[in-house]
C-alpha atoms as a PDB file:
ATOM      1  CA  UNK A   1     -18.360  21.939  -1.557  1.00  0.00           C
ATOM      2  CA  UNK A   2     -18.477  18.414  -0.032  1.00  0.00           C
ATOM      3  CA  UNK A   3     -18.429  18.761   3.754  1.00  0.00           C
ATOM      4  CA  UNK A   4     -16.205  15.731   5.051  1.00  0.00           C
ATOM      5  CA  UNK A   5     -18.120  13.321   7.521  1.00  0.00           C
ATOM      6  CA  UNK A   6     -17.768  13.406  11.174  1.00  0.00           C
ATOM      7  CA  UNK A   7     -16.294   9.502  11.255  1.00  0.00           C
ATOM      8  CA  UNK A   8     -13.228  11.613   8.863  1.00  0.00           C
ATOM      9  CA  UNK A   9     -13.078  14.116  10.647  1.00  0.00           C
ATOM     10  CA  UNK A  10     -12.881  11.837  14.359  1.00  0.00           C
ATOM     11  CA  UNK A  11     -10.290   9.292  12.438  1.00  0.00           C
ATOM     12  CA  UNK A  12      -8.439  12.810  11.024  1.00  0.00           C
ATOM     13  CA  UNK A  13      -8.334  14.034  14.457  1.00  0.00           C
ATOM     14  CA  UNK A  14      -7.474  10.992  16.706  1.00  0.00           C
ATOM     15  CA  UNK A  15      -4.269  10.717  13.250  1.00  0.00           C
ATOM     16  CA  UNK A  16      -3.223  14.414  14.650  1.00  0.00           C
ATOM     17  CA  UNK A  17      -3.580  12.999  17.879  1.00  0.00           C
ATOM     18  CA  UNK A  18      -1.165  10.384  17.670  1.00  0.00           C
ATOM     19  CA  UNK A  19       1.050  11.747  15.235  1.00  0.00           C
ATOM     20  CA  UNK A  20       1.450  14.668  17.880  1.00  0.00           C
ATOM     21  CA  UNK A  21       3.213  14.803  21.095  1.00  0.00           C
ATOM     22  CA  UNK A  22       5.007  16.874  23.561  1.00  0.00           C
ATOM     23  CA  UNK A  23       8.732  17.618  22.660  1.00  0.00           C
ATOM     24  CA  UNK A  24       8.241  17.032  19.444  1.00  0.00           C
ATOM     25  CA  UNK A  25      10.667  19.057  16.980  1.00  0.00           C
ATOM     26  CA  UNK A  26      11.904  18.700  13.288  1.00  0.00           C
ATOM     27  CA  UNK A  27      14.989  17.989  12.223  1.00  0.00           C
ATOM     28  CA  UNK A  28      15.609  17.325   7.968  1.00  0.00           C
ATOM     29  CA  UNK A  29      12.264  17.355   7.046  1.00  0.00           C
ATOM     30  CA  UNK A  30      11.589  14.778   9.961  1.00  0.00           C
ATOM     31  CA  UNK A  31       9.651  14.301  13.456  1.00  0.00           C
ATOM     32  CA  UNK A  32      11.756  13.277  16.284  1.00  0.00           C
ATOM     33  CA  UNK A  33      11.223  13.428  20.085  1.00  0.00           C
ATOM     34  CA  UNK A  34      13.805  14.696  23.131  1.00  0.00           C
ATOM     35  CA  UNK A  35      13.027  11.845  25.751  1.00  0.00           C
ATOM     36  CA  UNK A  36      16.342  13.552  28.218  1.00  0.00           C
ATOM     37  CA  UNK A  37      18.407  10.317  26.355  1.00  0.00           C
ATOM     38  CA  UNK A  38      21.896  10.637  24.362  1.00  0.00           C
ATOM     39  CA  UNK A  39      20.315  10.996  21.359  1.00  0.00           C
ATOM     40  CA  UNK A  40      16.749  11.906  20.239  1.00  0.00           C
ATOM     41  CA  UNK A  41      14.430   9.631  18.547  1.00  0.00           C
ATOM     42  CA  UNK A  42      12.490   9.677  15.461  1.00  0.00           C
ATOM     43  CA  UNK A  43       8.684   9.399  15.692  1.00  0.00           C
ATOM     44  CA  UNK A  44       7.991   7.156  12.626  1.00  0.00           C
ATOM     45  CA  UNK A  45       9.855   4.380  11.043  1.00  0.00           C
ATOM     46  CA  UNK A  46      11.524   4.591   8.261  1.00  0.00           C
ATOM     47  CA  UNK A  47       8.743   4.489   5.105  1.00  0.00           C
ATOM     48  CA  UNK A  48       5.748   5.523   7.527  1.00  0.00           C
ATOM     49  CA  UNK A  49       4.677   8.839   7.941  1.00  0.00           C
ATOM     50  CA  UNK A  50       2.851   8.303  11.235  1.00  0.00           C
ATOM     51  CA  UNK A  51       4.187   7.107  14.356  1.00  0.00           C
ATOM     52  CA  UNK A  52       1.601   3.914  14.102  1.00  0.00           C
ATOM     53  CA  UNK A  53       2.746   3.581  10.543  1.00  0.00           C
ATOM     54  CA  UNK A  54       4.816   0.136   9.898  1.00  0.00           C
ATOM     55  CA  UNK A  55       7.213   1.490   7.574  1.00  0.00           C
ATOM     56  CA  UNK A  56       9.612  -0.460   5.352  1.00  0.00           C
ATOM     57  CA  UNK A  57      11.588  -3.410   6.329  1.00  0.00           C
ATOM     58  CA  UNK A  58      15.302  -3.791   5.455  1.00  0.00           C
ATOM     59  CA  UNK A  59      18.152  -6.286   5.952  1.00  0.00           C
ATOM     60  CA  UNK A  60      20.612  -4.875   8.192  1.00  0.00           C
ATOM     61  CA  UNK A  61      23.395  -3.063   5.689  1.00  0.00           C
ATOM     62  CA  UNK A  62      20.657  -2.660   2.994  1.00  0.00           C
ATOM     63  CA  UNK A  63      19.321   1.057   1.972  1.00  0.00           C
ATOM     64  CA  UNK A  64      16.720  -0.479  -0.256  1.00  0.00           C
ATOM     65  CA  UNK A  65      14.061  -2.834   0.416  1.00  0.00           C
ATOM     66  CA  UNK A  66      13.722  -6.249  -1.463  1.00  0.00           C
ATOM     67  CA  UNK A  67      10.367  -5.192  -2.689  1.00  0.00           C
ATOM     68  CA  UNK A  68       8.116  -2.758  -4.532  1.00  0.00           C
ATOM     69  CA  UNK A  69       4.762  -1.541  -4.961  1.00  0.00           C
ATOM     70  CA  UNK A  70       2.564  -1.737  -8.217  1.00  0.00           C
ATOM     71  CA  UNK A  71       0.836   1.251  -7.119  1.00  0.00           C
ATOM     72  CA  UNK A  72       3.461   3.225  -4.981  1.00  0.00           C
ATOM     73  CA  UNK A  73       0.821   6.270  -3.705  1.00  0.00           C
ATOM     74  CA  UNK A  74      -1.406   3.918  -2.804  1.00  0.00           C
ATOM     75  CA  UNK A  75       0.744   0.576  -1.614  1.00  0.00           C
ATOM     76  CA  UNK A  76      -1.121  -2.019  -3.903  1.00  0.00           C
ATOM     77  CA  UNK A  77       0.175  -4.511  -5.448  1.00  0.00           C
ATOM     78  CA  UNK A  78       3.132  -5.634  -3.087  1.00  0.00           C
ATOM     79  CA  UNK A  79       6.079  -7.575  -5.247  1.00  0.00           C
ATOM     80  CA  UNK A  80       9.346  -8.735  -4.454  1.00  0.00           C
ATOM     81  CA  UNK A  81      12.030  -6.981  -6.818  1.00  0.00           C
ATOM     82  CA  UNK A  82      13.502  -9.215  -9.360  1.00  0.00           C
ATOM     83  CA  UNK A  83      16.654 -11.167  -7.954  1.00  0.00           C
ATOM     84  CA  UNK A  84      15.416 -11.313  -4.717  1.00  0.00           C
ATOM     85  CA  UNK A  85      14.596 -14.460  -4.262  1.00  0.00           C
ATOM     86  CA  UNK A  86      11.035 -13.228  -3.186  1.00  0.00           C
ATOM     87  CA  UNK A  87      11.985 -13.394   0.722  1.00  0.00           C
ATOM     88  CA  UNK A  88      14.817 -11.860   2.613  1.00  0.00           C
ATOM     89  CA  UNK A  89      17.597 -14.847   2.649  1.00  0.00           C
ATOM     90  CA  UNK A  90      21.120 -14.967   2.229  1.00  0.00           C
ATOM     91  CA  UNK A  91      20.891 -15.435  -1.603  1.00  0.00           C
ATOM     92  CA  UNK A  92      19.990 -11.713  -1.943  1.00  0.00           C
ATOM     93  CA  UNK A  93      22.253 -10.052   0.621  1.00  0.00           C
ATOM     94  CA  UNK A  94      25.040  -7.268  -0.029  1.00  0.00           C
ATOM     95  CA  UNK A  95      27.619  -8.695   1.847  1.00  0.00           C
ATOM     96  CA  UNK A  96      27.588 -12.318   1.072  1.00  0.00           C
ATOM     97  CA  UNK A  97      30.920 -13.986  -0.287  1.00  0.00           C
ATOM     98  CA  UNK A  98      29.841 -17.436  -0.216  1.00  0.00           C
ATOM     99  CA  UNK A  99      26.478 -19.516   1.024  1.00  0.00           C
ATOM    100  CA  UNK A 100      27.947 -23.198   2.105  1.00  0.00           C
ATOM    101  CA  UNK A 101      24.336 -25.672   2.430  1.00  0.00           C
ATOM    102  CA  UNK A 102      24.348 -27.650   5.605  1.00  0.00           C
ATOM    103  CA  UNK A 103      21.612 -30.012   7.291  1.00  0.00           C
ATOM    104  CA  UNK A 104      20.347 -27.066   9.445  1.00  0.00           C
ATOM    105  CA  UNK A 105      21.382 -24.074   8.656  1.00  0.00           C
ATOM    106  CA  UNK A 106      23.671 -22.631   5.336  1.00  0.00           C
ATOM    107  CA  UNK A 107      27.286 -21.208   6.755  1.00  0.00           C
ATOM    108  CA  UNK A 108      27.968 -18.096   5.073  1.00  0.00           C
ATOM    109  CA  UNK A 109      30.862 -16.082   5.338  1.00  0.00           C
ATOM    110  CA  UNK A 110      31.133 -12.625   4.033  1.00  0.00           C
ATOM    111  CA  UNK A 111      33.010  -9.599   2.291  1.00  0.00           C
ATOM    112  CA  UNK A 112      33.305  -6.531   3.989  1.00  0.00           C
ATOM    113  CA  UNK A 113      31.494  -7.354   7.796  1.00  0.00           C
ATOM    114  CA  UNK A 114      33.314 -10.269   8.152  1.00  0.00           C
ATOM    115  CA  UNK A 115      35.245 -10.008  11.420  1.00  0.00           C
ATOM    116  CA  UNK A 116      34.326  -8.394  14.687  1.00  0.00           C
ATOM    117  CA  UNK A 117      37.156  -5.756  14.406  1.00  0.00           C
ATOM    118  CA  UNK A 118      34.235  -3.837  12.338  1.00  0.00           C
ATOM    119  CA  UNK A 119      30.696  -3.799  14.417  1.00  0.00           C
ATOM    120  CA  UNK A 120      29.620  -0.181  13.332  1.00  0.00           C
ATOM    121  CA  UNK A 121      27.407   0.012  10.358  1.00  0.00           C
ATOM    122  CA  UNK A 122      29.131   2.435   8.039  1.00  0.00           C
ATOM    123  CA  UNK A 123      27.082   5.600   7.041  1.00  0.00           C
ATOM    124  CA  UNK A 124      26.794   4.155   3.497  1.00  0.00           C
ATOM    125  CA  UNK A 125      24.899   1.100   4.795  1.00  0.00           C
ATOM    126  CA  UNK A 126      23.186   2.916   7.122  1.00  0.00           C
ATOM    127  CA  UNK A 127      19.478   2.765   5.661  1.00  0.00           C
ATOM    128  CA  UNK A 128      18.547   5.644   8.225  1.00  0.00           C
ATOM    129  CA  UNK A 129      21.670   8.199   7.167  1.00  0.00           C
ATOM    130  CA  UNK A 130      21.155   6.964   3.718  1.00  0.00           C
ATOM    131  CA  UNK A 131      17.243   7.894   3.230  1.00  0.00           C
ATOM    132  CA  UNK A 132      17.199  10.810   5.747  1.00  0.00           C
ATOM    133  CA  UNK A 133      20.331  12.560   5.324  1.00  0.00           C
ATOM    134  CA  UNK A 134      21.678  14.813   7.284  1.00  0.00           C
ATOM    135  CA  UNK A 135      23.139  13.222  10.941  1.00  0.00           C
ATOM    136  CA  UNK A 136      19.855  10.715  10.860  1.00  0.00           C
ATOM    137  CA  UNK A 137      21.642   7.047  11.479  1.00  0.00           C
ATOM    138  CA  UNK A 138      20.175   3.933  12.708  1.00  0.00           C
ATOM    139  CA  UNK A 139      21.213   3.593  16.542  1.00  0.00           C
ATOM    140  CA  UNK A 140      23.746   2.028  17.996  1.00  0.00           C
ATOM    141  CA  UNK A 141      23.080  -1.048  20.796  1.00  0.00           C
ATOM    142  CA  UNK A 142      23.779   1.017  23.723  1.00  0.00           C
ATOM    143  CA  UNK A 143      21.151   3.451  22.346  1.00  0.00           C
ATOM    144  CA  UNK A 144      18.980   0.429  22.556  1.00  0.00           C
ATOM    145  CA  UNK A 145      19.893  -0.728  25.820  1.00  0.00           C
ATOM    146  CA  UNK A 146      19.275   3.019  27.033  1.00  0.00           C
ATOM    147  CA  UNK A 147      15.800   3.615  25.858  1.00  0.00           C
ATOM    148  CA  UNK A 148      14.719  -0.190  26.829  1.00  0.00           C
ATOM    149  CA  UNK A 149      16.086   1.012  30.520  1.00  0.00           C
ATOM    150  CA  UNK A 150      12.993   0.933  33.075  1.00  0.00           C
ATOM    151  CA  UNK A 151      14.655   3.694  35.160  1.00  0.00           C
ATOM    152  CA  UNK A 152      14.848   5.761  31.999  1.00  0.00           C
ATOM    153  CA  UNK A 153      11.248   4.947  30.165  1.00  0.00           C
ATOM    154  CA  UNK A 154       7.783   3.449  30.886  1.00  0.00           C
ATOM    155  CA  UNK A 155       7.207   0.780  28.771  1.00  0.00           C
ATOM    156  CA  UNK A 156       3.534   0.312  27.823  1.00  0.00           C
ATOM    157  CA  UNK A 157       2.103  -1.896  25.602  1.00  0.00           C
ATOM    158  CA  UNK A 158      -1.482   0.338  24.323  1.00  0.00           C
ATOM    159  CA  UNK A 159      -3.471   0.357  20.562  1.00  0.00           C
ATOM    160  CA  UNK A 160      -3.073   3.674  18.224  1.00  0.00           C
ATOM    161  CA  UNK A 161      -5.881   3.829  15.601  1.00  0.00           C
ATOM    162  CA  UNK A 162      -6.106   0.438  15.937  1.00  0.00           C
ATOM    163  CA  UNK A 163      -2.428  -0.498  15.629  1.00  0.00           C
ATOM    164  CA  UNK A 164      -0.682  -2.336  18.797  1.00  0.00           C
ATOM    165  CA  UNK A 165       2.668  -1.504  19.510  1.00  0.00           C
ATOM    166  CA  UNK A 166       4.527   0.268  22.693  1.00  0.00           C
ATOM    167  CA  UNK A 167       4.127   4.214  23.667  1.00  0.00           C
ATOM    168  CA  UNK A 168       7.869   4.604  25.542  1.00  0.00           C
ATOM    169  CA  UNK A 169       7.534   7.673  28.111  1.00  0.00           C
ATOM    170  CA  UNK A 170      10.278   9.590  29.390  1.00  0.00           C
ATOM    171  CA  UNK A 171      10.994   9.180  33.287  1.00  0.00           C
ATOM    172  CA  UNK A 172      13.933  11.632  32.943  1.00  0.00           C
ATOM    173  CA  UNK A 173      13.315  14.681  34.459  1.00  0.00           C
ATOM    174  CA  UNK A 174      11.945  17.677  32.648  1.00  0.00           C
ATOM    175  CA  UNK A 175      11.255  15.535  29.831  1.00  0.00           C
ATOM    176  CA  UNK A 176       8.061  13.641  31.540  1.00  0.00           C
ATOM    177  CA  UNK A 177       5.194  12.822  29.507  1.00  0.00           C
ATOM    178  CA  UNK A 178       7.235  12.713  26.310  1.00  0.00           C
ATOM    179  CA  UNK A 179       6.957   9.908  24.289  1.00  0.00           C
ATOM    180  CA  UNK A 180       7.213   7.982  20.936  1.00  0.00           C
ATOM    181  CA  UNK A 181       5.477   5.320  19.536  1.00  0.00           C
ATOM    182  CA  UNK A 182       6.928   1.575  18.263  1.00  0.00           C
ATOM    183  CA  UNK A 183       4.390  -0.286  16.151  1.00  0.00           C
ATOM    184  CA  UNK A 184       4.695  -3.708  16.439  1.00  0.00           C
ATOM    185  CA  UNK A 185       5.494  -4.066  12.830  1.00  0.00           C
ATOM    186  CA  UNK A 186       6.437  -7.525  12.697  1.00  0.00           C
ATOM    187  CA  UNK A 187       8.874  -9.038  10.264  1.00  0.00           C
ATOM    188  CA  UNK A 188      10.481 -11.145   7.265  1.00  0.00           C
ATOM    189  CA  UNK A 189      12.544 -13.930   7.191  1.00  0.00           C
ATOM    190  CA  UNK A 190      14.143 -16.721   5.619  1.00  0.00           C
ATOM    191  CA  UNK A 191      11.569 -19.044   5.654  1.00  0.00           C
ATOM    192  CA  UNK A 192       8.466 -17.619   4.137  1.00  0.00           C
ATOM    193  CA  UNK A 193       7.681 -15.009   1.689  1.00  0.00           C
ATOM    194  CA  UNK A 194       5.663 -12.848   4.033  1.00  0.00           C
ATOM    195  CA  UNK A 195       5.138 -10.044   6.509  1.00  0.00           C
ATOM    196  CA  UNK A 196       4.832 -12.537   9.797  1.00  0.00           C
ATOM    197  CA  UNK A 197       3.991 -11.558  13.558  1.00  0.00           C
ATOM    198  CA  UNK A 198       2.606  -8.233  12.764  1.00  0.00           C
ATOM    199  CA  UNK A 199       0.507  -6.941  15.411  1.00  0.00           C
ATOM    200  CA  UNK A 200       2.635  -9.080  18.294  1.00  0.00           C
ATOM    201  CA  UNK A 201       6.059  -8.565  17.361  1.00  0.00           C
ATOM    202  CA  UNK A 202       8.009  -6.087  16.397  1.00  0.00           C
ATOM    203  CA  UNK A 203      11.753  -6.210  15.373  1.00  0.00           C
ATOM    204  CA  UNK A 204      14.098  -3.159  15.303  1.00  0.00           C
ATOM    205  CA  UNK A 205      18.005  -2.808  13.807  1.00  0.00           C
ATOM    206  CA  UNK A 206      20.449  -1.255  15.646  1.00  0.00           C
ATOM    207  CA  UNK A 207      23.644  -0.542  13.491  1.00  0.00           C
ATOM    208  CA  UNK A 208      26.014  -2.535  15.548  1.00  0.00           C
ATOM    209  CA  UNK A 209      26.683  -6.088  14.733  1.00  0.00           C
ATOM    210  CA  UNK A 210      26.413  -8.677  17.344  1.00  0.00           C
ATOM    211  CA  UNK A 211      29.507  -9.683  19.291  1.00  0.00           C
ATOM    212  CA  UNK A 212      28.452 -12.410  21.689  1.00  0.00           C
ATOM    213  CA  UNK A 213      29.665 -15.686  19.523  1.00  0.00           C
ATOM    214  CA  UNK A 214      31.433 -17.846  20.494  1.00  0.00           C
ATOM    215  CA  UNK A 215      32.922 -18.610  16.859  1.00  0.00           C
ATOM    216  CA  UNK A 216      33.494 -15.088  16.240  1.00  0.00           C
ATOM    217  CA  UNK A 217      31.123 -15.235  13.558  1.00  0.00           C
ATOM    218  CA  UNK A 218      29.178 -11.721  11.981  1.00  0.00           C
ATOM    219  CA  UNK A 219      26.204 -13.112  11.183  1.00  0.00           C
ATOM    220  CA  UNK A 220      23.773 -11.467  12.949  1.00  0.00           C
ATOM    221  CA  UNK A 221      23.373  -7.642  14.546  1.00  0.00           C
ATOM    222  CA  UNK A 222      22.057  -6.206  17.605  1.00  0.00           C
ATOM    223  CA  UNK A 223      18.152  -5.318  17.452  1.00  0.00           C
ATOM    224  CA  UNK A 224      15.075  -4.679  19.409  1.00  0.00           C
ATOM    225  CA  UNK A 225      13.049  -7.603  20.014  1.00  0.00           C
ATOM    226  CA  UNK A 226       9.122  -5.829  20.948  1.00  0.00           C
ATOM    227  CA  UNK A 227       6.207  -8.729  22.001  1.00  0.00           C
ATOM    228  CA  UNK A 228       3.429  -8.540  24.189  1.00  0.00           C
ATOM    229  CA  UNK A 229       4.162 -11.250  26.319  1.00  0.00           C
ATOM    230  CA  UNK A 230       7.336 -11.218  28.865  1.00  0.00           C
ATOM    231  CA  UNK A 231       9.657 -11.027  28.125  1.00  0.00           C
ATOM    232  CA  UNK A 232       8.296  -7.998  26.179  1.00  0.00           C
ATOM    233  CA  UNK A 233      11.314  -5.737  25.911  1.00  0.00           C
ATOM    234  CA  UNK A 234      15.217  -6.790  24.878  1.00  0.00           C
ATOM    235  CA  UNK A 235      17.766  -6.295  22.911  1.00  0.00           C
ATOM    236  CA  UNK A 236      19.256  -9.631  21.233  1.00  0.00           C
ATOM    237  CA  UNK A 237      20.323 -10.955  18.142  1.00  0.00           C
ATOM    238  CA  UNK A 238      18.937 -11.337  14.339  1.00  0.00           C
ATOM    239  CA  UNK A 239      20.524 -12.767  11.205  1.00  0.00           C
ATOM    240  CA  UNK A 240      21.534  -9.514   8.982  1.00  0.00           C
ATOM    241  CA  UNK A 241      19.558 -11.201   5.861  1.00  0.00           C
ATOM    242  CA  UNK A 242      15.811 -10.393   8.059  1.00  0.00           C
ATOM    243  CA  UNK A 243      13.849  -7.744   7.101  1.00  0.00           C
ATOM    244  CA  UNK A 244      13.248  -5.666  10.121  1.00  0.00           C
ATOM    245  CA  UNK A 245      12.014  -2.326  10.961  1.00  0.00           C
ATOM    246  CA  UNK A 246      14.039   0.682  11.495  1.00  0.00           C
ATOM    247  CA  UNK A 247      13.861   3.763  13.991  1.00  0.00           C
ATOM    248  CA  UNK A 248      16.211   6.308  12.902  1.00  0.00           C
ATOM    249  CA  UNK A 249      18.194   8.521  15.944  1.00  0.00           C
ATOM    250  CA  UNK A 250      19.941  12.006  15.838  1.00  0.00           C
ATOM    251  CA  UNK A 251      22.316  14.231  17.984  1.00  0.00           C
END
């Protein structure tokens, strides 16, 4: 029998350590963690299976991602999906109704979250409900606004396994000491055809569309905006069409 080394067996145990943590629980086949919030809070993103893990990136609405994998077990051979566009841009998005081309930016108007009478994802466009089941949904932006509280968590930027990202401990009482991890993942946009900022940024979708225009417009949603240099927490805007990284909630 091959005895595994001891570098395995320290990178094996410091996985367990951080995939570990106190107030952990299960619920539908995954991790979360009770932090004394309103809801409780997944410990990996969606498409990780580690709390340090990256995960998938979606557009905010979208259940699948705009690429694949060659070699899905082992995550070679990264391609975008045909009809993509190969980046995540309006051309490719579920909701568009029509893409008008302007000197700065293209206007775009859209189908079904088009005015802010609707800023709740649905469950079916809910990427969290959709690929979890059960009561697993993306949260909303006063979930955000709650966890990214300072009287509520400790916010500490610190490296697991060699990923940097932010361990958020509970301040609430009776729930000290418990924690989850956000890698910062970083992102995709419009403007290239590649993971960007990974390692100092990390961007998170909330389901609920931003409502701060002026025009009235819907084209962005509420997310977590996660850096390393102040300011290093918020919640603020992105264009729906980014690929960002989602942290699934439940009751």
């Amino acid at each position: 029998m091959i005895k595994p080394s001891i570098s395995l067996l320290i990178t094996f145990s410091l996985s367990l350590l951080a995939s570990s943590c106190k107030g952990q629980s299960s619920y539908n086949g995954h991790q979360y963690v009770d932090l004394g919030l309103s809801v409780k809070w997944a410990t990996c993103n969606i498409g990780a299976t580690v709390p340090e893990g990256y995960g998938d990136y979606y557009a905010w609405g979208e259940t699948e991602t705009y690429y694949e994998y060659a070699d899905v077990e082992t995550g070679d051979g990264f391609r975008w999906k045909e009809g993509k566009g190969g980046r995540y841009g309006w051309e490719s998005y579920f909701d568009i109704e029509t893409i008008t081309p302007t000197e700065y930016e293209d206007e775009v108007t859209f189908k079904k979250y088009k005015t802010l009478d609707k800023i709740l994802i649905d469950p079916e466009d809910d990427a969290a409900h959709v690929i979890w089941g059960g009561n697993w949904r993306m949260p909303t932006k006063a979930e955000l606004d709650e966890l990214a509280d300072s009287k509520n968590c400790a916010w500490t930027w610190t490296t697991i396994n060699g990923i940097k990202g932010y361990k958020v401990t509970s301040k609430k009482p009776g729930y000290e000491g418990n924690y989850i991890f956000l890698p910062a993942a970083g992102l995709y946009t419009w403007e290239v055809d590649h993971l960007i900022y990974a390692g100092y940024e990390g961007r998170y979708w909330s389901a609920s569309i931003y409502n701060r225009n002026s025009d009235e417009s819907t084209v962005c949603a509420y997310s977590f905006y996660l850096k390393n240099v102040d300011p290093k927490i918020s919640v603020t805007s992105g264009a729906r069409c980014f690929g960002f990284s989602i942290r699934p909630v439940c009751p």
